[in-house]
Protein backbone atom coordinates (compact mmCIF):
# COMPACT_ATOMS: atom_id res chain seq x y z
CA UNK A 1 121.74 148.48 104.76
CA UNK A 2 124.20 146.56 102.58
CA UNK A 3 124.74 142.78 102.86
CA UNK A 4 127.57 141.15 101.64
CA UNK A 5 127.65 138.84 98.16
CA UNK A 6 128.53 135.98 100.32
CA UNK A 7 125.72 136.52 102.99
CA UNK A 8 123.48 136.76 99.93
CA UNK A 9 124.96 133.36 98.34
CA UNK A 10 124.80 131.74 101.62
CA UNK A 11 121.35 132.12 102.44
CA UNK A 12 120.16 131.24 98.42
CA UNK A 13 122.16 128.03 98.76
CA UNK A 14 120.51 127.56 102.11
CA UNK A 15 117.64 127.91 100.87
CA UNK A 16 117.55 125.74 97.79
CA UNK A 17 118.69 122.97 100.02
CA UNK A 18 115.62 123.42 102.41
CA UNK A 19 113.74 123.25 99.10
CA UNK A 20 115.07 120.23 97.94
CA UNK A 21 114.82 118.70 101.23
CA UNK A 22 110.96 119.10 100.91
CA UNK A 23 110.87 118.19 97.84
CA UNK A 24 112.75 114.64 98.70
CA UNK A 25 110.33 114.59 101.64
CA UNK A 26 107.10 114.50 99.25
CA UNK A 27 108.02 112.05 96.81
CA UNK A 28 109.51 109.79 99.47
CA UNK A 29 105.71 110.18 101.60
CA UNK A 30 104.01 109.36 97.91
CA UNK A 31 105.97 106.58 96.84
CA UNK A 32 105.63 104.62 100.25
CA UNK A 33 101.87 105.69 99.84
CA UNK A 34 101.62 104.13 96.22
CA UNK A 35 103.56 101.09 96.74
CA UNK A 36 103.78 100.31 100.25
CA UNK A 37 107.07 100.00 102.45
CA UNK A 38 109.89 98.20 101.43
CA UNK A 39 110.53 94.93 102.05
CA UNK A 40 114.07 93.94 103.60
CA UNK A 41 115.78 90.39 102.03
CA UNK A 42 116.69 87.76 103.74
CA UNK A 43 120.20 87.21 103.80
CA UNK A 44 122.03 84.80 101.49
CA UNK A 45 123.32 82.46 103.73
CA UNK A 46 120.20 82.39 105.66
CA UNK A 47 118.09 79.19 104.62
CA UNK A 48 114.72 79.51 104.50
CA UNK A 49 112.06 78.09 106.69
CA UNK A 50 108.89 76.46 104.94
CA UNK A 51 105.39 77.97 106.74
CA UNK A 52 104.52 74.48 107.96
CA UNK A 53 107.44 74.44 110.26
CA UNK A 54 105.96 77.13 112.03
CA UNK A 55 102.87 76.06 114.84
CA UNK A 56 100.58 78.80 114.33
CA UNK A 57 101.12 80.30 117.60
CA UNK A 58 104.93 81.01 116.64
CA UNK A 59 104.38 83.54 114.09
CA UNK A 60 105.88 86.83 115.66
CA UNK A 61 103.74 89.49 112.88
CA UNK A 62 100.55 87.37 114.22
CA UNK A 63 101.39 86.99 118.30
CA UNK A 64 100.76 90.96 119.03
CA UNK A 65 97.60 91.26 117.13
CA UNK A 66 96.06 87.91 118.47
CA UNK A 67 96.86 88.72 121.62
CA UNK A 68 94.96 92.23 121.43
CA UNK A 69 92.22 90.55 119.92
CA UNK A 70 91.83 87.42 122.24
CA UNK A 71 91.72 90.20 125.36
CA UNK A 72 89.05 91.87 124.06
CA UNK A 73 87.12 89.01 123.65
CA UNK A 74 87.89 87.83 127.78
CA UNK A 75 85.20 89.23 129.51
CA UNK A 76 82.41 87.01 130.44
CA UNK A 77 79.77 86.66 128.22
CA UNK A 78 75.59 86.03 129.38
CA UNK A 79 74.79 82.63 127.89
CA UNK A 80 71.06 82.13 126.81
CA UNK A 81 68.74 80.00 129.09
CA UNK A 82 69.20 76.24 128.74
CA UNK A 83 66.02 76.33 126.49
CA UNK A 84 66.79 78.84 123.32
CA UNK A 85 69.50 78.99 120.73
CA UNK A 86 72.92 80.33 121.55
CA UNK A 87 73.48 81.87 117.92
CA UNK A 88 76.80 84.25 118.43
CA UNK A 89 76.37 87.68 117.84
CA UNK A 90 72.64 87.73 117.41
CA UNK A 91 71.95 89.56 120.83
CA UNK A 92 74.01 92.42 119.82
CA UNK A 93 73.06 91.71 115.96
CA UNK A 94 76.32 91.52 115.18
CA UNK A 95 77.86 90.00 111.24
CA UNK A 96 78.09 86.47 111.77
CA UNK A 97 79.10 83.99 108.76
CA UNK A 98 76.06 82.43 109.95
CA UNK A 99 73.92 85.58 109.57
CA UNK A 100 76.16 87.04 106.46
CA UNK A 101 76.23 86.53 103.10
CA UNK A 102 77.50 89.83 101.13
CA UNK A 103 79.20 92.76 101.64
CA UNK A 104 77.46 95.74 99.22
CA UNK A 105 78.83 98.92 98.50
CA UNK A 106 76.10 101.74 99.28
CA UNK A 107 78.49 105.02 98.36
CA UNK A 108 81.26 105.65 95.78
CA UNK A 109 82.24 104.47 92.60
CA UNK A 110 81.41 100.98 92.79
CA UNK A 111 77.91 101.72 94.51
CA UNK A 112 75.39 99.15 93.70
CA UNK A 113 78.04 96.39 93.62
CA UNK A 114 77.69 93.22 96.00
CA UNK A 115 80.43 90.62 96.84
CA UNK A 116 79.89 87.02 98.65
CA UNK A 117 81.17 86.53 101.42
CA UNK A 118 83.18 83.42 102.28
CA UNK A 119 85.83 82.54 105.61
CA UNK A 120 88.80 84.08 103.47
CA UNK A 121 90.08 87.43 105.05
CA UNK A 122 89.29 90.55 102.64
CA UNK A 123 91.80 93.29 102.20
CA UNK A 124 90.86 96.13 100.99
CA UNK A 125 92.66 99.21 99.32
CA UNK A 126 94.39 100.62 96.60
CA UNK A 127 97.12 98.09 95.59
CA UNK A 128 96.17 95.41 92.99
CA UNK A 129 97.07 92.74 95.20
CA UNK A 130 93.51 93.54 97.64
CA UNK A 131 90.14 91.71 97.86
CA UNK A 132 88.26 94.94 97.25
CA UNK A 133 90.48 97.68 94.94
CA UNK A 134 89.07 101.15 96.30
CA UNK A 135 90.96 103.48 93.81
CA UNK A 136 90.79 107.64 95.39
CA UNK A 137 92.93 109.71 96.67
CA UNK A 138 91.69 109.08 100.10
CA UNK A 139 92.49 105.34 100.29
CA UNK A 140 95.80 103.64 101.30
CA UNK A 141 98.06 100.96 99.52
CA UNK A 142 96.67 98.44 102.18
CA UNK A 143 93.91 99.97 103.91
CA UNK A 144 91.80 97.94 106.11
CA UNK A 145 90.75 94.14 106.24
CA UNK A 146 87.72 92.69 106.97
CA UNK A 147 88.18 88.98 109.05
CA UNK A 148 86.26 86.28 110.63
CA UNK A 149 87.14 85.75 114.04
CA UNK A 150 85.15 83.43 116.69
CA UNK A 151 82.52 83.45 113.47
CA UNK A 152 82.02 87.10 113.93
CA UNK A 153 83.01 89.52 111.47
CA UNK A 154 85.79 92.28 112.34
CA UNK A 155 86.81 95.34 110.78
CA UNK A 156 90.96 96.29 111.14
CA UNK A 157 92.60 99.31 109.85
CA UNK A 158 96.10 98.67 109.01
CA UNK A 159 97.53 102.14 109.62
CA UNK A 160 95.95 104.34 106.95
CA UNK A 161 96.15 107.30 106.52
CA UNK A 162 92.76 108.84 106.59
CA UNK A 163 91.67 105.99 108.73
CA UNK A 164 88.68 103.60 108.82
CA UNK A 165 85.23 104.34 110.41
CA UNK A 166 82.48 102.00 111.50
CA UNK A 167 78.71 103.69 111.94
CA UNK A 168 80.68 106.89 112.16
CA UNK A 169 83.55 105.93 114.77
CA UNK A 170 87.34 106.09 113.76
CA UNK A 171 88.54 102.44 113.80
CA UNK A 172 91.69 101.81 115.51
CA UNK A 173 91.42 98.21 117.29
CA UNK A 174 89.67 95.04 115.50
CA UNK A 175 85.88 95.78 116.04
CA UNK A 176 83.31 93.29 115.51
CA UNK A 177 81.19 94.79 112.86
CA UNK A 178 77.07 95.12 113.31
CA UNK A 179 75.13 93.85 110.47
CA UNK A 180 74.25 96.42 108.30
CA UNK A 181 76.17 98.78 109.64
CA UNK A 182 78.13 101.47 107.47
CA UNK A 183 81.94 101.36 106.92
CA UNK A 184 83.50 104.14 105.13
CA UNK A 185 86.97 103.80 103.78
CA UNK A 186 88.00 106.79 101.61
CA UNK A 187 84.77 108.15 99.20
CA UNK A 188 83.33 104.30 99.70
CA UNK A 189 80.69 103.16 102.13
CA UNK A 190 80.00 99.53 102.43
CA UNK A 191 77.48 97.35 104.85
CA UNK A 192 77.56 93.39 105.40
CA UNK A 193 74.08 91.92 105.17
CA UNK A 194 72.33 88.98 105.30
């Protein structure tokens, strides 16, 4: 069977396109991996607005995730008899920054470490710019954040790409966290305690 010279050079530039085109595709999935997505500029003639202009309840990034936390938090909660302490969280031993003080590393290469704990919100991932800088291959720029909200501490993932679990379970909605409970981001394990 003979082919032609230009059925030959047709399919060879063919196909060193579709090899370029994968190649493009790789380096574009590793550069948004190392340093995040890009950030679009404001336009020129567009003033901008100082943060205290805003009432907290205005900020569009914040509305959708507020709004899926605050309806997981509607359903009615038992309240303790008139005579005991109503300490939140401590029914389902839950972290509380009443009840937590640290966060230690159990697994990985910072095992053995311990961090306070104060009300700021810890990020946590591979970019400089985190709380907690997990360097492996198996951790995102940005990959989770630890929060307090209502005084209870939650665990979000912020779309990684291996994910974040908590006592075993893939994390995909804020999740109150259980003290001493194991979360595993990447090759790292890490527990809040008192």
């Amino acid at each position: 069977m003979n082919v032609s010279e230009l059925t030959l050079l047709v399919l060879r530039i063919g196909f060193l396109l579709l090899l370029w085109m994968f190649i493009f595709g790789i380096v574009y999935a590793l550069r948004s991996d190392l340093f995040g997505q890009r950030v679009r500029k404001m336009k020129a003639d567009a003033a901008p607005v100082p943060p205290a202009a805003f009432p907290a309840s205005a900020v569009p990034v914040a509305v959708p995730v507020a709004a899926a936390v605050a309806e997981a938090f509607t359903a009615p909660v038992a309240r303790a008899s008139p005579g005991t302490q109503d300490v939140p969280g401590a029914q389902a031993g839950l972290a509380t920054s009443q009840n937590t003080t640290r966060l230690v590393i159990t697994s990985g290469p910072k095992a053995g470490t311990e961090f306070p704990l104060s009300s700021d919100t810890i990020t946590i991932g591979r970019s400089s710019d985190s709380s907690l800088v997990i360097r492996d291959d198996y951790t995102s720029t940005h990959h989770a954040r630890l929060m307090l909200w209502h005084d209870e501490w939650m665990l979000q993932d912020l779309d990684s790409t291996n994910g974040t679990f908590l006592a075993g379970s893939r994390v995909t909605v804020p999740t109150k966290i259980p003290l001493n409970a194991t979360v595993k981001i990447g090759a790292t394990s890490f527990e809040l305690r008192r």
